[in-house]
C-alpha atoms as a PDB file:
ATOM      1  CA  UNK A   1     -15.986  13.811   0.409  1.00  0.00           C
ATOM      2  CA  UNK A   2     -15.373  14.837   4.150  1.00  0.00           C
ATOM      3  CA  UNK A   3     -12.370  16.576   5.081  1.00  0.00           C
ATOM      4  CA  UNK A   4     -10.475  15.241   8.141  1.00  0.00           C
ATOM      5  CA  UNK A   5      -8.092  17.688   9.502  1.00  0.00           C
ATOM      6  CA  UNK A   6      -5.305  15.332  11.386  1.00  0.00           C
ATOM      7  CA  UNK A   7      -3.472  16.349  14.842  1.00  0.00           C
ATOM      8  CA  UNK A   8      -0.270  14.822  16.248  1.00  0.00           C
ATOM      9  CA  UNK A   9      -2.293  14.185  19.284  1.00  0.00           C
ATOM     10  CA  UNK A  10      -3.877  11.731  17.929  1.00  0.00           C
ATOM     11  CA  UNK A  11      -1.379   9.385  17.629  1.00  0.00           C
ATOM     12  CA  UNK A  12      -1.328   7.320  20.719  1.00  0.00           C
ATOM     13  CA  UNK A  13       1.127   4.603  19.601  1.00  0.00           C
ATOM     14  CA  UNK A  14       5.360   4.942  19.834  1.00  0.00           C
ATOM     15  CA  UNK A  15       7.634   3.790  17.205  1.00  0.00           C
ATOM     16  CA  UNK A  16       7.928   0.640  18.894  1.00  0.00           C
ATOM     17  CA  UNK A  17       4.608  -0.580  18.135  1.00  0.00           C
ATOM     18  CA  UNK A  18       4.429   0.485  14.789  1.00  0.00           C
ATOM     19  CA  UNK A  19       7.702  -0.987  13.931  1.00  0.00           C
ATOM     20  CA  UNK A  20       5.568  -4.484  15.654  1.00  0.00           C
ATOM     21  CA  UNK A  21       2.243  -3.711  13.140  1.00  0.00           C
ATOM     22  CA  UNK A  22       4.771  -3.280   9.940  1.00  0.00           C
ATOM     23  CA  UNK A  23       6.615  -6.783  10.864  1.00  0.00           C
ATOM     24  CA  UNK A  24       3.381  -8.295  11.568  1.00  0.00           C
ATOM     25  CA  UNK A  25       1.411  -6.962   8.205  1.00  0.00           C
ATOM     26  CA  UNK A  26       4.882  -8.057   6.054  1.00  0.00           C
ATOM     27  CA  UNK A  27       4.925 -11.935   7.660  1.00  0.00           C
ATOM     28  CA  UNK A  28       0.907 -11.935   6.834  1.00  0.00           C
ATOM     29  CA  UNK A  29       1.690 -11.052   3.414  1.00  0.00           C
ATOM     30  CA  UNK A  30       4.824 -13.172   2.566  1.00  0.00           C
ATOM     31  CA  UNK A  31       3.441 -16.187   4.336  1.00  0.00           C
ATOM     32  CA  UNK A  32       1.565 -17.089   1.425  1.00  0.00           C
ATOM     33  CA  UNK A  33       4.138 -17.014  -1.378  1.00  0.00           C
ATOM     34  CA  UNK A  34       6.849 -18.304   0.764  1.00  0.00           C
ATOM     35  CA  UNK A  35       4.538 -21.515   1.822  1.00  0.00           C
ATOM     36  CA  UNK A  36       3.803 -21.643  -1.857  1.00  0.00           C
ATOM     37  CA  UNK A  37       7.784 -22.088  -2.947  1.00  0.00           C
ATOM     38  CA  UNK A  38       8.286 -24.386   0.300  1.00  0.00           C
ATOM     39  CA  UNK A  39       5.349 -26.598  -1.178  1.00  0.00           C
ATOM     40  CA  UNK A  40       6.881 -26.332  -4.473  1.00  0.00           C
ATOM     41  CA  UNK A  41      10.361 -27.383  -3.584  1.00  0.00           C
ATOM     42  CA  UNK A  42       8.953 -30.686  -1.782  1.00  0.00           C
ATOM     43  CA  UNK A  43       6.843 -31.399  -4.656  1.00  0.00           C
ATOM     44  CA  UNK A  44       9.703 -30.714  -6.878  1.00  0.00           C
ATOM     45  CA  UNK A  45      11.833 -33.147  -4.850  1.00  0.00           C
ATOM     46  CA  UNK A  46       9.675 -36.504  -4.938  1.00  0.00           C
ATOM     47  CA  UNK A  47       8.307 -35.966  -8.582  1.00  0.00           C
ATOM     48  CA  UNK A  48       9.674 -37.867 -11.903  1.00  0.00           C
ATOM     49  CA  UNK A  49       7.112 -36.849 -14.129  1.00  0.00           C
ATOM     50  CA  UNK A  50       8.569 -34.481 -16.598  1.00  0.00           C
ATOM     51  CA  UNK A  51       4.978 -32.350 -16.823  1.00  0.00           C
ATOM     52  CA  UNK A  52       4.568 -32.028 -13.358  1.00  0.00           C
ATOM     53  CA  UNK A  53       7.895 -30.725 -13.015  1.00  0.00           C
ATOM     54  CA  UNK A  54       7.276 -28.382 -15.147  1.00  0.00           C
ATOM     55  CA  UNK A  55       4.464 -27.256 -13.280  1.00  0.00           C
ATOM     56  CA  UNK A  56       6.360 -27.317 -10.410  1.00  0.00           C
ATOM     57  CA  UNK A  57       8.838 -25.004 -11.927  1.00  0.00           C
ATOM     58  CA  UNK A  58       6.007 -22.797 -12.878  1.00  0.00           C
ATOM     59  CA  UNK A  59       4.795 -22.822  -9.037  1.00  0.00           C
ATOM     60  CA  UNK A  60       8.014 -22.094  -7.446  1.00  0.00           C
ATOM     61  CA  UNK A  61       8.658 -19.047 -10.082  1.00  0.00           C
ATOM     62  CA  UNK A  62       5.468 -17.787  -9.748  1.00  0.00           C
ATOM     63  CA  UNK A  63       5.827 -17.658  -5.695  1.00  0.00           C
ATOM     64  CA  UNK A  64       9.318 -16.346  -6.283  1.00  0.00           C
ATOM     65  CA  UNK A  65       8.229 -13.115  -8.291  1.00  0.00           C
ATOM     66  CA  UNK A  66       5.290 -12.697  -5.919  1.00  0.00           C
ATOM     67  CA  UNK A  67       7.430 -12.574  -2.864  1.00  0.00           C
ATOM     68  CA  UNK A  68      10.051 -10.017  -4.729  1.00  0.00           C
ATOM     69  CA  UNK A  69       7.908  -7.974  -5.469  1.00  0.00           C
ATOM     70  CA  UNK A  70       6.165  -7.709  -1.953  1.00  0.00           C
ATOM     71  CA  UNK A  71       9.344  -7.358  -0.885  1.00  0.00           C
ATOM     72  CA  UNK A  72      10.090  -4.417  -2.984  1.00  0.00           C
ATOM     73  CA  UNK A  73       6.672  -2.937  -2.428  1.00  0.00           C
ATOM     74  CA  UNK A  74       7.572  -2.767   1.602  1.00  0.00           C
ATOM     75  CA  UNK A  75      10.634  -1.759   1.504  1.00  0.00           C
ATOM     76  CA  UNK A  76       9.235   1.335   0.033  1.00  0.00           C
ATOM     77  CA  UNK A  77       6.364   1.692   1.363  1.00  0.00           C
ATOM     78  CA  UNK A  78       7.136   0.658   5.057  1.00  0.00           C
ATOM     79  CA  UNK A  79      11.102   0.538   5.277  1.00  0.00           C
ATOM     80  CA  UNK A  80      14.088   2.710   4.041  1.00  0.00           C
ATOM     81  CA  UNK A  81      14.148   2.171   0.798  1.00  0.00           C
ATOM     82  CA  UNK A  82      15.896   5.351  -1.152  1.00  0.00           C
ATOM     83  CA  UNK A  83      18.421   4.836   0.994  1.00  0.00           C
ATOM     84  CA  UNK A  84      18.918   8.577   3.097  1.00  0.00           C
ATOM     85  CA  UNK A  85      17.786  11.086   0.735  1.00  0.00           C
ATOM     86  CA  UNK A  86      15.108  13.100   0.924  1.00  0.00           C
ATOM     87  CA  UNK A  87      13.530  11.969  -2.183  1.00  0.00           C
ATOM     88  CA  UNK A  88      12.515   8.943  -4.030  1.00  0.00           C
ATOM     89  CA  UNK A  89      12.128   8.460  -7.740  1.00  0.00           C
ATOM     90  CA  UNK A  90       8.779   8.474  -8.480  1.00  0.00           C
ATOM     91  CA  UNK A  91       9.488   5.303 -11.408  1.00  0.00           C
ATOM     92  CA  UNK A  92      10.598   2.921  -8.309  1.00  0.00           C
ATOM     93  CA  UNK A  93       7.004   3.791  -6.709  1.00  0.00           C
ATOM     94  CA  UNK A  94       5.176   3.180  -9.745  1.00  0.00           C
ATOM     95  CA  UNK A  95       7.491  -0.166 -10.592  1.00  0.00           C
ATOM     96  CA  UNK A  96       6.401  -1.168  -6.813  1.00  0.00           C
ATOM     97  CA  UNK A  97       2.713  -0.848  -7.364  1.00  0.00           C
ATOM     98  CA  UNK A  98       2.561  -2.512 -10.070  1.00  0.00           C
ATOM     99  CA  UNK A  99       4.464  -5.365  -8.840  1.00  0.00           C
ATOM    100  CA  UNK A 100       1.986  -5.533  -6.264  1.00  0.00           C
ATOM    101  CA  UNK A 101      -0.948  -4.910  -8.413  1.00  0.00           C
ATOM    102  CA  UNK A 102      -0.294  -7.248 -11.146  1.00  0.00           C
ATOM    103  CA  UNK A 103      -2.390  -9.105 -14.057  1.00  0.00           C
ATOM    104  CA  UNK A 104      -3.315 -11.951 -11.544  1.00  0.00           C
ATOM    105  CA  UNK A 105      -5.059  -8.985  -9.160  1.00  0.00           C
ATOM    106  CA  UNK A 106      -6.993  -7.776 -12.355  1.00  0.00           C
ATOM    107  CA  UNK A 107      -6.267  -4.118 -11.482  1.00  0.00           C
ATOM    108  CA  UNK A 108      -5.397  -1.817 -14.280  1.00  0.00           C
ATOM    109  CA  UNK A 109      -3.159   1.077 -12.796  1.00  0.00           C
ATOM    110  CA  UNK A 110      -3.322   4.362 -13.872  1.00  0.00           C
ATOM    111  CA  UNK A 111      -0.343   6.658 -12.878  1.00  0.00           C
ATOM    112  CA  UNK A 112      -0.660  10.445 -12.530  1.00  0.00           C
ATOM    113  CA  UNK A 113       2.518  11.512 -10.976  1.00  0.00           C
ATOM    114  CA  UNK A 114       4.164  13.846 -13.022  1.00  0.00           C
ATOM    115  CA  UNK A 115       7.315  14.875 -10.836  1.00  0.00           C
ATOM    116  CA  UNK A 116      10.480  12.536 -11.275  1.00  0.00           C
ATOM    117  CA  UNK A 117      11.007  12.777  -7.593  1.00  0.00           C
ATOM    118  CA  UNK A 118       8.885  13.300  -4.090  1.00  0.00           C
ATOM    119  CA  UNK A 119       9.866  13.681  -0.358  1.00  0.00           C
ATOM    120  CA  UNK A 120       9.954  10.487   0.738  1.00  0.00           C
ATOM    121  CA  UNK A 121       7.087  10.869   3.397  1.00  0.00           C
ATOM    122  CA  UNK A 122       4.956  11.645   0.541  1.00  0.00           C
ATOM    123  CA  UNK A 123       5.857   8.798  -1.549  1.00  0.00           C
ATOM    124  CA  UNK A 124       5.488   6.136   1.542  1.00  0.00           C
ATOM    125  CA  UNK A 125       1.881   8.276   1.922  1.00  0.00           C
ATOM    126  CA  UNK A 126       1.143   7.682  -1.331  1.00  0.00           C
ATOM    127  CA  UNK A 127       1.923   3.835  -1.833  1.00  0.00           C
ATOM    128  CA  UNK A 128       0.466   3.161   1.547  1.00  0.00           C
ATOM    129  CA  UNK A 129      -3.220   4.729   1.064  1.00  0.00           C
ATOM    130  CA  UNK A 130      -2.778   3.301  -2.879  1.00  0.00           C
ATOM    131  CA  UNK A 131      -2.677  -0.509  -1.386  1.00  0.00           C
ATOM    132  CA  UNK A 132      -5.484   0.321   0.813  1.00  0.00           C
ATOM    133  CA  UNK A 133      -7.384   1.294  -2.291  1.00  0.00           C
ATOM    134  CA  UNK A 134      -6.311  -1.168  -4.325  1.00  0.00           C
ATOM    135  CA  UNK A 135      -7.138  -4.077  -1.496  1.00  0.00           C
ATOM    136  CA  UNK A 136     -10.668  -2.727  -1.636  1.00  0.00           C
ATOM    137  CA  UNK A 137     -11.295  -3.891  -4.830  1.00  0.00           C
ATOM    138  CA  UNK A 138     -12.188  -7.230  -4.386  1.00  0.00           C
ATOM    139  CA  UNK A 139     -13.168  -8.158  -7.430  1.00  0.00           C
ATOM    140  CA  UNK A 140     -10.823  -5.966  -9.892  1.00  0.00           C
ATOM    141  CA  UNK A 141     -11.233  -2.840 -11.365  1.00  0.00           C
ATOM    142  CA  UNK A 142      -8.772   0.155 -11.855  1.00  0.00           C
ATOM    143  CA  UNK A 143      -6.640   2.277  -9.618  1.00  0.00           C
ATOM    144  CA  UNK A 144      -5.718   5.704 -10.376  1.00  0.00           C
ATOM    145  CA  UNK A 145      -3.093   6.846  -8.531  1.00  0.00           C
ATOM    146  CA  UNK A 146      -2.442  10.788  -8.745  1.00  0.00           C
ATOM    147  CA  UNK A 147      -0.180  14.041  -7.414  1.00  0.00           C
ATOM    148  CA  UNK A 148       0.189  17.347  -8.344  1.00  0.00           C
ATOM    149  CA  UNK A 149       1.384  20.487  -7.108  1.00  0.00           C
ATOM    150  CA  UNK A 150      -1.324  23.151  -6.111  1.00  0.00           C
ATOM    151  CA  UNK A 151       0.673  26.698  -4.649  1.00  0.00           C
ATOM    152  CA  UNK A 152       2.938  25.065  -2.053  1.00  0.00           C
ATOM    153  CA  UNK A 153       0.772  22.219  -1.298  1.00  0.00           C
ATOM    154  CA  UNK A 154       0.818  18.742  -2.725  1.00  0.00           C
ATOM    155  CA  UNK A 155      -2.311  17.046  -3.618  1.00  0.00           C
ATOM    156  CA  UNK A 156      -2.165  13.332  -3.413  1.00  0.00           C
ATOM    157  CA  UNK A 157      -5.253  11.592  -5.424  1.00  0.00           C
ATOM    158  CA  UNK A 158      -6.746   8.272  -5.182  1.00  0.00           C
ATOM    159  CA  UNK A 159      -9.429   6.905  -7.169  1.00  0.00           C
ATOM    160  CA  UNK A 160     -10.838   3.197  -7.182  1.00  0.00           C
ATOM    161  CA  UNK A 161     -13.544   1.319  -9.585  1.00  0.00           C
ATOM    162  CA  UNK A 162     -14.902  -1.861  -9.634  1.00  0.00           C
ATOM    163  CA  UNK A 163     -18.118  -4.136  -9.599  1.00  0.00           C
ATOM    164  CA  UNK A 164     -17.120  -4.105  -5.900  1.00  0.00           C
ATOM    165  CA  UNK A 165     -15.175  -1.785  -2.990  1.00  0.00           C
ATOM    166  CA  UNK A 166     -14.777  -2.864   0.006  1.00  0.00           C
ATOM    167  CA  UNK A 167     -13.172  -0.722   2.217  1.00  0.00           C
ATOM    168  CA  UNK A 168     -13.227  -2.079   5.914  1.00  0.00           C
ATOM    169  CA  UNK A 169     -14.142  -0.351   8.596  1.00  0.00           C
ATOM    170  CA  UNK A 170     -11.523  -0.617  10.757  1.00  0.00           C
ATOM    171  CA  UNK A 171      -9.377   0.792   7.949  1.00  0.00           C
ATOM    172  CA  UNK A 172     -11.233   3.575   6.929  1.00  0.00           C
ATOM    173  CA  UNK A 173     -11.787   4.852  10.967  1.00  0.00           C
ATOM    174  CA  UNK A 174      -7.346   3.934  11.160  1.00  0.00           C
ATOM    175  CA  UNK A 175      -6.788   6.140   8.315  1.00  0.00           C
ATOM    176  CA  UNK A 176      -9.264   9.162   9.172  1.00  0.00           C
ATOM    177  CA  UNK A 177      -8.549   9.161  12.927  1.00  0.00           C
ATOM    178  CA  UNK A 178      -5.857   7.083  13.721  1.00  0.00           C
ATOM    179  CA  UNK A 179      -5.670   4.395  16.547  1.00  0.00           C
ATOM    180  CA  UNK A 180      -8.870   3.249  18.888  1.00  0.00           C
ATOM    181  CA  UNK A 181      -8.168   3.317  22.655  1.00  0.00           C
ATOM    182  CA  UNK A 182      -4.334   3.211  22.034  1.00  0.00           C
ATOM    183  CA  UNK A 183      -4.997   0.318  19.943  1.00  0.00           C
ATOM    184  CA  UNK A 184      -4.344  -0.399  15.586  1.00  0.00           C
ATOM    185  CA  UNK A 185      -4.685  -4.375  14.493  1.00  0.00           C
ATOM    186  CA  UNK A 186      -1.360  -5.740  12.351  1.00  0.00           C
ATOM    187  CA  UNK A 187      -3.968  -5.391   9.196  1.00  0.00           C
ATOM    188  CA  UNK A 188      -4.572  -1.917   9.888  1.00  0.00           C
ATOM    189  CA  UNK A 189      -0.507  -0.778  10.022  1.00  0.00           C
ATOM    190  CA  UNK A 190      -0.516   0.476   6.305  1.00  0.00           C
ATOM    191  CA  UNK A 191      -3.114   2.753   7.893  1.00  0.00           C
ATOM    192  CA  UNK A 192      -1.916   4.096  10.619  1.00  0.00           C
ATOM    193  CA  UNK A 193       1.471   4.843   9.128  1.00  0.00           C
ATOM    194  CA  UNK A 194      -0.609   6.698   6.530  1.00  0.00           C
ATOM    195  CA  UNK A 195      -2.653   8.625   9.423  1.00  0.00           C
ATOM    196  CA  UNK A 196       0.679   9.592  11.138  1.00  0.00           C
ATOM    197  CA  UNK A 197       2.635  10.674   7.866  1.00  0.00           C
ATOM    198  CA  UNK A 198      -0.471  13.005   7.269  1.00  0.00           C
ATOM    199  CA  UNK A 199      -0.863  14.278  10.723  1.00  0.00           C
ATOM    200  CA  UNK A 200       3.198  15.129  11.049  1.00  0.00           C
ATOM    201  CA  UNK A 201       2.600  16.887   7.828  1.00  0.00           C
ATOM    202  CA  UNK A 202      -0.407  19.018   9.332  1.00  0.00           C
ATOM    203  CA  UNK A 203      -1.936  17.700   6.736  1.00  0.00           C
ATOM    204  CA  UNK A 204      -5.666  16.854   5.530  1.00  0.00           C
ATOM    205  CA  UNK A 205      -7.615  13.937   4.294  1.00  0.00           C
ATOM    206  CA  UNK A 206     -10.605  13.276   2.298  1.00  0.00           C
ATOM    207  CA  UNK A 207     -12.550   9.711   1.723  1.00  0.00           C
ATOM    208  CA  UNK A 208     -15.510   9.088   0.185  1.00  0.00           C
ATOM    209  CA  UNK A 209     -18.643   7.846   2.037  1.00  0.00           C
ATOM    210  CA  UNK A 210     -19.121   3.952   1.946  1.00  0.00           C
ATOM    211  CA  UNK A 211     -21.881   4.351  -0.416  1.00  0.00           C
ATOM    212  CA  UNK A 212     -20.256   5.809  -3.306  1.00  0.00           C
ATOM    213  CA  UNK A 213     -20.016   3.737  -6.738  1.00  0.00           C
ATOM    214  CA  UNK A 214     -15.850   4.830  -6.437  1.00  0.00           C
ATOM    215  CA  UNK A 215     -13.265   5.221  -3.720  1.00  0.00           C
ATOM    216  CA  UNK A 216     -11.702   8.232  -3.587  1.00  0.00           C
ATOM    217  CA  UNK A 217      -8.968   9.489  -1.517  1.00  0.00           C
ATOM    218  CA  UNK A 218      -7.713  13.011  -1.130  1.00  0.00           C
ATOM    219  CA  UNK A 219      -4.481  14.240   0.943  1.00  0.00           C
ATOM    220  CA  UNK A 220      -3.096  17.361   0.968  1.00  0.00           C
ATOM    221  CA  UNK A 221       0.582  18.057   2.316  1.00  0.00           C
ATOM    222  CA  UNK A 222       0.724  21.577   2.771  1.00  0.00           C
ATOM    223  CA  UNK A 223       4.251  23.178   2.232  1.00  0.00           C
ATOM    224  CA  UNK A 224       5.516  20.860  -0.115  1.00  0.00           C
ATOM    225  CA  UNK A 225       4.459  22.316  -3.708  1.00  0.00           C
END
């Protein structure tokens, strides 16, 4: 894998427009559940049939869990959720991926975090680079999702598999090197607030090249073993 060593420098964008990216990625991402339960409710509202009321039901509870658990995935991974501390129990994470990554994604997660709490940079790092993994496997597969302690450094590991990765692009080149002419793309956000957690840590990245059977992604934190 090649190592990326990340500068401040790099970062060309202010709070401001990340803060527009993150709003702009969560509306993308709600828009579909949330049209789904509007749908639902009108369908709900004109139809006698006991069976397709039922369904309708189904729908609108289906939508509803879909848009909690986005919900609860951001708030994590983008917002301030922990509240003020300085750490975040590692079960919340876990409970947020795989709210995110459920049986209707077909992505078995694997979790290798053995510490009850992180810093909450890392664990915003961490859930962040995990959905970029986990969005690159289109077609399923599994997503192990790792950290450990090496010295005083932490070692964040991510490792996709599946008949198919995709990682775009434009993602990859966000995450490695942050923004493009002062520029990042609302679908790119998770990236670049990965890329600028990493480079205020001093931190280091690894990916794997595009042609690799798995996707693997390295960060390490350094002062925070």
């Amino acid at each position: 894998m090649r190592k990326v060593k990340l500068c401040p420098i790099q970062r060309r964008m202010n709070a401001v427009d990340l803060a527009s990216l993150l709003c702009s990625r969560l509306c993308h991402d709600l828009m579909s559940p949330v049209g789904a339960l509007n749908n639902g409710i009108e369908l709900l509202a004109d139809e006698t049939d006991p069976d397709m009321r039922e369904k309708c039901l189904e729908l609108l509870a289906d939508s509803a869990r879909a848009s909690a658990n986005k919900l609860k995935f951001f708030r994590l991974a983008f917002g301030a959720g922990g509240g003020f501390a300085d750490a975040i129990d590692t079960t919340e994470a876990r409970a947020a991926l795989e709210g995110v990554f459920g049986a209707e994604r077909k992505i078995e997660l694997g979790w290798h975090v053995n510490d009850d709490k992180l810093a909450k940079g890392a664990v915003k790092l961490l859930l962040n680079v995990a959905l970029l993994a986990g969005d690159a496997l289109v077609r399923g597969g599994r997503l192990d999702v790792g950290a450990e302690h090496n010295g005083q450094d932490l070692e964040l590991v991510i490792r996709g598999e599946g008949p198919r990765i995709l990682l775009d692009p434009t993602l990859r080149e966000t995450l490695a090197r942050g923004s493009s002419g002062g520029t990042v793309e609302p679908r790119a956000a998770g990236a670049w607030l990965a890329h600028s957690l990493i480079a205020e840590a001093a931190g280091t990245i690894r990916l794997s090249d595009p042609s690799d059977e798995v996707l693997l992604i390295g960060v390490t934190l350094p002062g925070q073993g």
